[in-house]
Protein backbone atom coordinates (compact mmCIF):
# COMPACT_ATOMS: atom_id res chain seq x y z
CA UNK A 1 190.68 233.76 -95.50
CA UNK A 2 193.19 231.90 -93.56
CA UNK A 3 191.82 228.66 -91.59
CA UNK A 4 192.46 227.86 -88.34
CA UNK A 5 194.38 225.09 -87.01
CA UNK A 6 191.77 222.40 -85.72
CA UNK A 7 193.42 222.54 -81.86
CA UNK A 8 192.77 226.56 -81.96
CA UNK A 9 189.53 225.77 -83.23
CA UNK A 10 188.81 223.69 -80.30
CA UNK A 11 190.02 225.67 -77.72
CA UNK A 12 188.09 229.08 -79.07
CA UNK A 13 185.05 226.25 -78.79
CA UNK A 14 185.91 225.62 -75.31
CA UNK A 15 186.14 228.96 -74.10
CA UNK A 16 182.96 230.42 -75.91
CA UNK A 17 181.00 227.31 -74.26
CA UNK A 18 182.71 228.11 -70.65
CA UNK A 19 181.33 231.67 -71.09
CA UNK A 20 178.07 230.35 -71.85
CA UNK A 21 178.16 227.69 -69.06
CA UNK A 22 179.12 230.86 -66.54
CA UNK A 23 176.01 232.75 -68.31
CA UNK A 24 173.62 229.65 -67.46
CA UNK A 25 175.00 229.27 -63.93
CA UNK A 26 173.94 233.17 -63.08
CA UNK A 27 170.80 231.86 -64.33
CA UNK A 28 170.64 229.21 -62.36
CA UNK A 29 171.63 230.64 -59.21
CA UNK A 30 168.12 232.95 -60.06
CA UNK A 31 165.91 230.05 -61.04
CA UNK A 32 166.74 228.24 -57.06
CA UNK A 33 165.62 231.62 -55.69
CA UNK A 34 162.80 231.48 -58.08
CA UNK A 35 161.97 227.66 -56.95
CA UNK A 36 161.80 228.54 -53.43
CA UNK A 37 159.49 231.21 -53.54
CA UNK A 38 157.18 228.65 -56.06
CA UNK A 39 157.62 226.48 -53.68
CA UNK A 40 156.53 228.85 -50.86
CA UNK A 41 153.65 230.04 -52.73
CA UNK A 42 152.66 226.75 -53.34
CA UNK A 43 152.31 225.73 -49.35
CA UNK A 44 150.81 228.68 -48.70
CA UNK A 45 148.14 227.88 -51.27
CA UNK A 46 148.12 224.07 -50.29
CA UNK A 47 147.89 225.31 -46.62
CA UNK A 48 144.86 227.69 -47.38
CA UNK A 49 143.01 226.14 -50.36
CA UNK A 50 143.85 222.27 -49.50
CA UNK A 51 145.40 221.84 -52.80
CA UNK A 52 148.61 224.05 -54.67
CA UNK A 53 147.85 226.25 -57.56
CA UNK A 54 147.04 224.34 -61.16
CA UNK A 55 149.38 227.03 -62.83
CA UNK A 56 152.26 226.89 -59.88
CA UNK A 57 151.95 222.78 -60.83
CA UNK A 58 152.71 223.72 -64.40
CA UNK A 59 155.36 226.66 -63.53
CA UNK A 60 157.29 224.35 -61.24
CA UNK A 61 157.56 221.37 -63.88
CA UNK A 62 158.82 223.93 -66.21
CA UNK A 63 161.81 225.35 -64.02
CA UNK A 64 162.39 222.09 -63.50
CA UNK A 65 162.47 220.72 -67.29
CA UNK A 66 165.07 223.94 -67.64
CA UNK A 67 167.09 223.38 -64.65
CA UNK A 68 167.57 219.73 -66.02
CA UNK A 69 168.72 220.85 -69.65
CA UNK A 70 170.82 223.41 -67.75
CA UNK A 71 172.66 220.89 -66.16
CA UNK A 72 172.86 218.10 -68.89
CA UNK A 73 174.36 220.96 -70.37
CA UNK A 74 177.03 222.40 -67.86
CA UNK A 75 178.03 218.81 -67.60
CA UNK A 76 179.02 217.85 -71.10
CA UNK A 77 175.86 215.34 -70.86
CA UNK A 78 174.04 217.06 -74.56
CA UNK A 79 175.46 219.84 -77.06
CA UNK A 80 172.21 221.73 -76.96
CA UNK A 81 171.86 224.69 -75.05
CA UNK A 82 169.03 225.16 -72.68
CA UNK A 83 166.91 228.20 -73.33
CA UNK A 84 167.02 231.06 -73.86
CA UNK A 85 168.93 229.95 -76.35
CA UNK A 86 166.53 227.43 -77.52
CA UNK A 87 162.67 227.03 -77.21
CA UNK A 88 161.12 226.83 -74.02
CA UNK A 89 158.67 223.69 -73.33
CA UNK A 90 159.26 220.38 -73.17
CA UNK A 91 162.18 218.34 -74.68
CA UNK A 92 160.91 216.80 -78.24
CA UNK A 93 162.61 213.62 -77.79
């Protein structure tokens, strides 16, 4: 099998992680909507109970653990890919 020159190597790199990084941004663009309405829910249920939801608490630090890799990502700042191409949870620093 022929072998590719090391600059088309890094180009077909580049362009397989820009499709990726357009693929995360769709996702992104949900997971705002997604953190408003948590964040509605959450008033509503601060509003009415005196205190937000244990499991909104936990949602909410999730979406935001993800939005974070999802970023660090986009921006060159790690290599790994945010889910779902990866585990969800916590980082394992």
């Amino acid at each position: 099998m022929k072998q590719l020159p090391a600059d088309n190597k890094r180009y077909r790199n580049a362009f397989v992680r820009l499709l990726f990084m357009i693929l995360l941004y769709l996702c992104y663009v949900i997971a705002r909507t997604l953190w408003l309405l948590l964040a509605i829910v959450q008033y509503l249920a601060h509003l009415f109970t005196g205190r937000p939801t244990a499991v909104g608490v936990r949602w909410g630090q999730g979406l935001a653990g993800w939005v974070q890799r999802t970023m660090l990502f986009m921006t060159y700042g790690t290599e790994v890919m945010p889910f779902p191409f990866t585990a969800l949870g916590p980082d394992e620093d």
